[in-house]
C-alpha atoms as a PDB file:
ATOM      1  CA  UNK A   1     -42.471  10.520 -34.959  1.00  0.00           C
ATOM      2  CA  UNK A   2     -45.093  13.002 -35.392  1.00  0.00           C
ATOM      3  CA  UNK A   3     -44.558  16.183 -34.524  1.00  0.00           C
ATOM      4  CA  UNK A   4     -47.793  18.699 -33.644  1.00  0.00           C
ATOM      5  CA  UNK A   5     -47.546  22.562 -33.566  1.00  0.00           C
ATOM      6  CA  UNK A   6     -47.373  24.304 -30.329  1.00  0.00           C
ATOM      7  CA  UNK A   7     -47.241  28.123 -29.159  1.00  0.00           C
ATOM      8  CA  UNK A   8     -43.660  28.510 -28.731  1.00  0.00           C
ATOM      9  CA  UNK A   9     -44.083  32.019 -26.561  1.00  0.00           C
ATOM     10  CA  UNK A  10     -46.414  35.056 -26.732  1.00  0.00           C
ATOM     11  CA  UNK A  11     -45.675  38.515 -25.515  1.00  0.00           C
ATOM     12  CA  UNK A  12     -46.683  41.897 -25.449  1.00  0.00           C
ATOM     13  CA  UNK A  13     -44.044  44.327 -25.055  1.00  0.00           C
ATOM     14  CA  UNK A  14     -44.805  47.044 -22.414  1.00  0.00           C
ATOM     15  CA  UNK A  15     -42.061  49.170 -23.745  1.00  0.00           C
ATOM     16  CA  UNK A  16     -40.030  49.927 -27.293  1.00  0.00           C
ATOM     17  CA  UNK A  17     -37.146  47.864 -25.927  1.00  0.00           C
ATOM     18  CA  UNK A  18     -36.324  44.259 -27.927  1.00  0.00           C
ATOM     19  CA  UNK A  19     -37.039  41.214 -25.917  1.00  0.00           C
ATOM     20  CA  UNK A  20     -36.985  37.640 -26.549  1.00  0.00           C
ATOM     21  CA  UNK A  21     -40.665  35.754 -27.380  1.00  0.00           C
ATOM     22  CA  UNK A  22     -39.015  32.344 -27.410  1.00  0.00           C
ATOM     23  CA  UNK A  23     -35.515  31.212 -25.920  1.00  0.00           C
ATOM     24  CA  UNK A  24     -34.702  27.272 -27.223  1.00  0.00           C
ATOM     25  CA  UNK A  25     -33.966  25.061 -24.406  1.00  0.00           C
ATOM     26  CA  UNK A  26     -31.075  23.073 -23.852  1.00  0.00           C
ATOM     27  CA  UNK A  27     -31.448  19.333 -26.064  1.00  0.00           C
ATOM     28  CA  UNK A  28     -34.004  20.846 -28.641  1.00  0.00           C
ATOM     29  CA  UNK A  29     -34.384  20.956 -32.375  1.00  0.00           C
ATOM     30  CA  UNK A  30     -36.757  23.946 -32.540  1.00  0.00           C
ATOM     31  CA  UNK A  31     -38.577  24.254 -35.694  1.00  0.00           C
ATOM     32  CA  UNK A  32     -40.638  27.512 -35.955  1.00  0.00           C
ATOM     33  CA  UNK A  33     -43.442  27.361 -38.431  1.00  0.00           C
ATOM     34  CA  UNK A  34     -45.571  30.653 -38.195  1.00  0.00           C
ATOM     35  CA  UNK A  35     -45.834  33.712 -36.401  1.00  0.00           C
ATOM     36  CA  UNK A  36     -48.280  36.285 -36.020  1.00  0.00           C
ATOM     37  CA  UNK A  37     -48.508  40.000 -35.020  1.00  0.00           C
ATOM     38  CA  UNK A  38     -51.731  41.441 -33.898  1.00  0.00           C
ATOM     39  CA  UNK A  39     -51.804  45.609 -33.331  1.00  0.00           C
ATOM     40  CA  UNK A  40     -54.730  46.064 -31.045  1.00  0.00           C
ATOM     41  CA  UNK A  41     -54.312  49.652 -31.274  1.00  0.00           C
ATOM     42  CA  UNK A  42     -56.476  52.259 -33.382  1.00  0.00           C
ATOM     43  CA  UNK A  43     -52.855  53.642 -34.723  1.00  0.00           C
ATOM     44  CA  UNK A  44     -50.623  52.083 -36.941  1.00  0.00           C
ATOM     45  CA  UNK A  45     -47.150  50.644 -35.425  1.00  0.00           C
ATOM     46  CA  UNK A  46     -44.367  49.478 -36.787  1.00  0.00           C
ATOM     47  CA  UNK A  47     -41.967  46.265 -35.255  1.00  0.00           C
ATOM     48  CA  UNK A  48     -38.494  44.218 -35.730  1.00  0.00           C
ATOM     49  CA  UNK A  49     -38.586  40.500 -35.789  1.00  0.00           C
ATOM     50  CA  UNK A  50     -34.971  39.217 -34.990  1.00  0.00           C
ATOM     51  CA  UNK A  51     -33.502  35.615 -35.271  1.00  0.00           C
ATOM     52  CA  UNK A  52     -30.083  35.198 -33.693  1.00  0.00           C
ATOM     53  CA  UNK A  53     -28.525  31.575 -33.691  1.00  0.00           C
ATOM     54  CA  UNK A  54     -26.251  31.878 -30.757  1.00  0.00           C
ATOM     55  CA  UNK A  55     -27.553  34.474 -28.678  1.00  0.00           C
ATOM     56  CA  UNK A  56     -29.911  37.676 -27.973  1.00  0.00           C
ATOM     57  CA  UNK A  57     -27.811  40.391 -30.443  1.00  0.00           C
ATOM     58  CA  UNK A  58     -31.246  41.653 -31.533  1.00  0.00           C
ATOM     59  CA  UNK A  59     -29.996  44.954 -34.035  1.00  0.00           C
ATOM     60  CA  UNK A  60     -29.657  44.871 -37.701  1.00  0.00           C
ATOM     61  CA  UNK A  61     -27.250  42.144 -37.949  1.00  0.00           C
ATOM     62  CA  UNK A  62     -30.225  39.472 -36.572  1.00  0.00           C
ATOM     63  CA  UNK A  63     -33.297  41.274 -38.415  1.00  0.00           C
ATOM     64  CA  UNK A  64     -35.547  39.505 -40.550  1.00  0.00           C
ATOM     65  CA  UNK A  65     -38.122  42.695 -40.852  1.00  0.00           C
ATOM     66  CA  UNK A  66     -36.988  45.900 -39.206  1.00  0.00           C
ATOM     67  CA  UNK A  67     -39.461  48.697 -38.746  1.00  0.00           C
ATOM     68  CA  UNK A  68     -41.970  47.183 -40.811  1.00  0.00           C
ATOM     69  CA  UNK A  69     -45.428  48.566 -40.790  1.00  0.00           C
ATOM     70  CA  UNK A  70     -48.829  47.647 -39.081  1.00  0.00           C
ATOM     71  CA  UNK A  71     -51.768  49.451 -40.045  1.00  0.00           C
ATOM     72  CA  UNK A  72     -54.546  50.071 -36.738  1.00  0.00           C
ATOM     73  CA  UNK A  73     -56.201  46.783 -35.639  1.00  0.00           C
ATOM     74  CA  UNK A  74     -54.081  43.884 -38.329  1.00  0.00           C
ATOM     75  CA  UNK A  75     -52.564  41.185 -37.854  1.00  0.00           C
ATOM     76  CA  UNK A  76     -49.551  40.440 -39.779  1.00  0.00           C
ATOM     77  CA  UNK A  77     -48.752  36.752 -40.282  1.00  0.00           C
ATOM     78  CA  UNK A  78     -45.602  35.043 -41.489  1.00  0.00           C
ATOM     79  CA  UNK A  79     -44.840  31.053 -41.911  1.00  0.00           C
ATOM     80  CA  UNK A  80     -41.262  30.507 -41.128  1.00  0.00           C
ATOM     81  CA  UNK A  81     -41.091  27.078 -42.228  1.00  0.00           C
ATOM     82  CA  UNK A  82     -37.493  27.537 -43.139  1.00  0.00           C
ATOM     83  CA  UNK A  83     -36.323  28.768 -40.251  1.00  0.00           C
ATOM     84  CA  UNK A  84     -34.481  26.063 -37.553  1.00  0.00           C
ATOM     85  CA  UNK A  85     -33.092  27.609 -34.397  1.00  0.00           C
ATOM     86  CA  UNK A  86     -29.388  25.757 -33.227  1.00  0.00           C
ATOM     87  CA  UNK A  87     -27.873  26.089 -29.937  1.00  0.00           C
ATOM     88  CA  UNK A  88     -29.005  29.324 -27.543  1.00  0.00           C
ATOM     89  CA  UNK A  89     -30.986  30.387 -30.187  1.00  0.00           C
ATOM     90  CA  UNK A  90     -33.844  33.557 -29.559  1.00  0.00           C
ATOM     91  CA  UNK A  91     -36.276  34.641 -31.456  1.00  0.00           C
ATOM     92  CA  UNK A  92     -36.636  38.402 -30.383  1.00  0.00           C
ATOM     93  CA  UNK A  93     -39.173  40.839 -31.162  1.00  0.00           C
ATOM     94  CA  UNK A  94     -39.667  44.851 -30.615  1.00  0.00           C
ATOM     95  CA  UNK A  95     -42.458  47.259 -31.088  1.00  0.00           C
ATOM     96  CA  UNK A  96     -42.422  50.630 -31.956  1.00  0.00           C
ATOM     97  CA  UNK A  97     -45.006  51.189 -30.070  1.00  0.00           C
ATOM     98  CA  UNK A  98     -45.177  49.961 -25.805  1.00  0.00           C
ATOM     99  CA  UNK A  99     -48.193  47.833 -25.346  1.00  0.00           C
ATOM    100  CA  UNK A 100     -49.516  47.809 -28.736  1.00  0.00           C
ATOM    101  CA  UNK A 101     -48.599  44.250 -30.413  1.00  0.00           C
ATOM    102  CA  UNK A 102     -48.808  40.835 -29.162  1.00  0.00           C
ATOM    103  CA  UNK A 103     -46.522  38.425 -31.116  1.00  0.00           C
ATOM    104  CA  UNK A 104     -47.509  35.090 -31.052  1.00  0.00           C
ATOM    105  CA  UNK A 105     -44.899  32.106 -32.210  1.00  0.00           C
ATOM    106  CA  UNK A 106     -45.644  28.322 -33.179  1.00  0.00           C
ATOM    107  CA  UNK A 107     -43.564  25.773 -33.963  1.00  0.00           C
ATOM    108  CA  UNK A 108     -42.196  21.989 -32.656  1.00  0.00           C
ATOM    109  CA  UNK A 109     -39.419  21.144 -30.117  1.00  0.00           C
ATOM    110  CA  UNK A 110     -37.976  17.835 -30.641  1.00  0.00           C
ATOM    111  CA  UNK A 111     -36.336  16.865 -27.166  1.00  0.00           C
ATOM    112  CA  UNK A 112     -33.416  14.454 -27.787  1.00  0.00           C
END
């Protein structure tokens, strides 16, 4: 079976709160293969990326880059061709910054 590369979620948080971009649904295999973060602000920004297997616990524990900088108008990119999301898995996201970043996640869901 082939399997094609799809945007998983997109968001653009209004506030500095964490929120999930992409929640895996029930009967999936969820492979996520890149991500990208786009500041469409004139100021640099900084934002977490979390990853949390069974859950939305997005704090240090979950964190696969915490406060990392964005300089004015970059986009950050990041294949995560490693990464496989199990059961209630999230991928959650937070800016430093309210409505300053869009995140932007592809991947594959395998229904079975």
């Amino acid at each position: 079976m082939a399997l094609y590369p799809k945007m998983l979620g997109q968001l653009r948080p209004a506030n500095t709160t964490a929120a999930a971009l992409y929640t895996r649904s029930q009967d999936t295999v969820v492979f996520l293969d890149q991500l990208y973060i786009c500041n469409t602000t004139g100021s640099g920004v900084t934002y977490r990326i979390f990853i949390d297997d069974d859950g939305s616990t997005y704090d240090a524990t979950t964190a696969l880059w915490y406060d990392t900088a964005l300089a004015a108008n970059a986009t950050a990119t990041y294949d995560l061709n490693a990464y496989m999301l199990v059961s209630n898995g999230t991928v959650g996201v937070r800016s430093g910054t309210g409505d300053a970043i869009n995140f932007t996640l592809f991947g594959e869901e395998v229904f079975g």
